[in-house]
Protein backbone atom coordinates (compact mmCIF):
# COMPACT_ATOMS: atom_id res chain seq x y z
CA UNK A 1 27.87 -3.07 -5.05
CA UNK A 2 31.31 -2.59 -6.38
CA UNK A 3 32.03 0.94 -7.60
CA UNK A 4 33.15 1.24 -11.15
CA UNK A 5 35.81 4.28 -11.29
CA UNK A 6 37.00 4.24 -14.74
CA UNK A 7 36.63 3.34 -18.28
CA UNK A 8 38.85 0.49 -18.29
CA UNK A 9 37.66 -0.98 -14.66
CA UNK A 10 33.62 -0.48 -16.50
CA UNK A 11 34.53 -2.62 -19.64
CA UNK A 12 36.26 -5.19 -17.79
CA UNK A 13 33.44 -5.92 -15.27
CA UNK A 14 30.36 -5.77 -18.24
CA UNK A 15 32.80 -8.53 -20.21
CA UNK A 16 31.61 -11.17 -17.59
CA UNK A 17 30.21 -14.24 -18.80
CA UNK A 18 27.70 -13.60 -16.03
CA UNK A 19 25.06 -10.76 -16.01
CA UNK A 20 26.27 -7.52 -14.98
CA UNK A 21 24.14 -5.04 -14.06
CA UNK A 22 25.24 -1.66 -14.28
CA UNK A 23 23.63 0.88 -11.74
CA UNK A 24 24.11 4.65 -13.12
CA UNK A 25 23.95 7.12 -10.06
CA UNK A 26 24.87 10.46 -8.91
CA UNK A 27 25.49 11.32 -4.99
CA UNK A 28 23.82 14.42 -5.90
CA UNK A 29 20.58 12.21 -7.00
CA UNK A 30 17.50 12.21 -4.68
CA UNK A 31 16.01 9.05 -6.14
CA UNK A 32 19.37 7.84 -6.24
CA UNK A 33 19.21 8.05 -2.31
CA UNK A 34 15.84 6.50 -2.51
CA UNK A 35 17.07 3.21 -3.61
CA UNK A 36 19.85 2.95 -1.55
CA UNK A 37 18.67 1.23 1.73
CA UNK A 38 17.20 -1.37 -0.35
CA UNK A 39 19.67 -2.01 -2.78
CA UNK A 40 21.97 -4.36 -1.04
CA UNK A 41 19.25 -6.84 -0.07
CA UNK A 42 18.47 -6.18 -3.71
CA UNK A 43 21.94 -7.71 -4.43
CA UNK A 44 21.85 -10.51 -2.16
CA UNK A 45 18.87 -11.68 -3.57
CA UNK A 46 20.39 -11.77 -6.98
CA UNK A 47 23.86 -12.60 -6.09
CA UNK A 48 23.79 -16.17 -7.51
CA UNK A 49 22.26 -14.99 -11.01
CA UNK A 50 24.18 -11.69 -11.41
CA UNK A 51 26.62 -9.11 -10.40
CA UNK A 52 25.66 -5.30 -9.92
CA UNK A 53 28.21 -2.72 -10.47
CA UNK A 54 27.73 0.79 -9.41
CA UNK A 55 28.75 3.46 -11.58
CA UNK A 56 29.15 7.53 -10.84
CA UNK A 57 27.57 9.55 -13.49
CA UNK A 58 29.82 12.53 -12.66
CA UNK A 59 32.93 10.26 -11.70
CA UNK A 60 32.96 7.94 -14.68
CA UNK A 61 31.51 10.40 -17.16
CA UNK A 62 32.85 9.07 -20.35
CA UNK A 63 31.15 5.86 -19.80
CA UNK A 64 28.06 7.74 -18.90
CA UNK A 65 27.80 9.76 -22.55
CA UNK A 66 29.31 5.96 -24.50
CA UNK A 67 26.18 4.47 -23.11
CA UNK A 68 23.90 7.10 -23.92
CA UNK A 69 22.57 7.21 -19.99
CA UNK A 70 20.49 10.45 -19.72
CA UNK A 71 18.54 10.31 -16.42
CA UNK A 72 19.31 8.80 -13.50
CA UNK A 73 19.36 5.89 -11.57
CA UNK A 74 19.23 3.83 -14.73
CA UNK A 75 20.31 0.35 -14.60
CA UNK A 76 21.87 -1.67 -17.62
CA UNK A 77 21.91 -4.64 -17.87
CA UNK A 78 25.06 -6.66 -19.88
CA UNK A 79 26.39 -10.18 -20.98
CA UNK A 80 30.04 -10.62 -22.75
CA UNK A 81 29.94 -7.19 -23.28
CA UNK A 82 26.98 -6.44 -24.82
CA UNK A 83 23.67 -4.71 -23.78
CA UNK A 84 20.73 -6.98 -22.65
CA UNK A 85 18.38 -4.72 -21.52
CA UNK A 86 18.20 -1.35 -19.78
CA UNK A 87 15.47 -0.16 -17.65
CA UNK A 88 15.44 3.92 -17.57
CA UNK A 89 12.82 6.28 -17.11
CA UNK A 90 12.08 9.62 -15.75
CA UNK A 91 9.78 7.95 -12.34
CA UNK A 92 11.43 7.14 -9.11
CA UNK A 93 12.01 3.59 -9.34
CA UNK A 94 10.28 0.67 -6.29
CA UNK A 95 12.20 -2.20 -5.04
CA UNK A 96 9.38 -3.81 -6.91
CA UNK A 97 10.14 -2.69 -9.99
CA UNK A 98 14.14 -3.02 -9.77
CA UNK A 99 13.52 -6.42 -8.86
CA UNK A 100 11.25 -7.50 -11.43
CA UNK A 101 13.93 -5.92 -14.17
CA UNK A 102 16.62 -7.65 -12.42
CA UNK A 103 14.28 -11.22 -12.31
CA UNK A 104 13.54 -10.12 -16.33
CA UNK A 105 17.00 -9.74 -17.47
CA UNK A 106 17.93 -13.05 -15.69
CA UNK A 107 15.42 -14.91 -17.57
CA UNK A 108 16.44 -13.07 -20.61
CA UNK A 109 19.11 -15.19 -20.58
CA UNK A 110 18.10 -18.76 -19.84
């Protein structure tokens, strides 16, 4: 996952004409660290539909606040620069159910 370490880098990558998928984290996040063994085959599985950008809550906080993220991981999902779909709650989120909002926001937009 490519890290996102400013404002400008963040707008640039969710302008793609393909899906970008915005991961919010913290290293300071426990079920940030849950996710994280899984999350690259996570990627490779959706490499050909979209792209997934990591993003650092405390590192890239303007962005953070702009997109109204208030619990982490969240993930965001975005096409020519506008929001698609975000999946956020307060539960520690499965591979399961990562994938099926990835496989969601792909068909989204078909």
């Amino acid at each position: 996952m490519k890290k996102i370490t400013s404002k400008l880098e963040f707008n640039t990558a969710i302008r793609s004409p393909k899906i970008t998928v915005a991961v919010f984290k913290a290293d300071w996040c426990p079920d940030c660290k849950f996710i994280d063994p899984f999350m690259p085959e996570v990627e490779e599985k959706f490499a050909n539909d979209l792209n997934l950008i990591e993003v650092d809550v405390d590192q890239v906080d303007a962005v953070s606040e702009e997109q109204n993220i208030m619990g982490i991981p969240s993930f965001v999902a975005y096409v020519d620069g506008r929001e698609l779909t975000r999946y956020v709650n307060k539960l520690r989120k499965s591979r399961e159910e990562i994938e099926h909002f990835l496989q969601s926001a792909v068909e989204g937009t078909r």
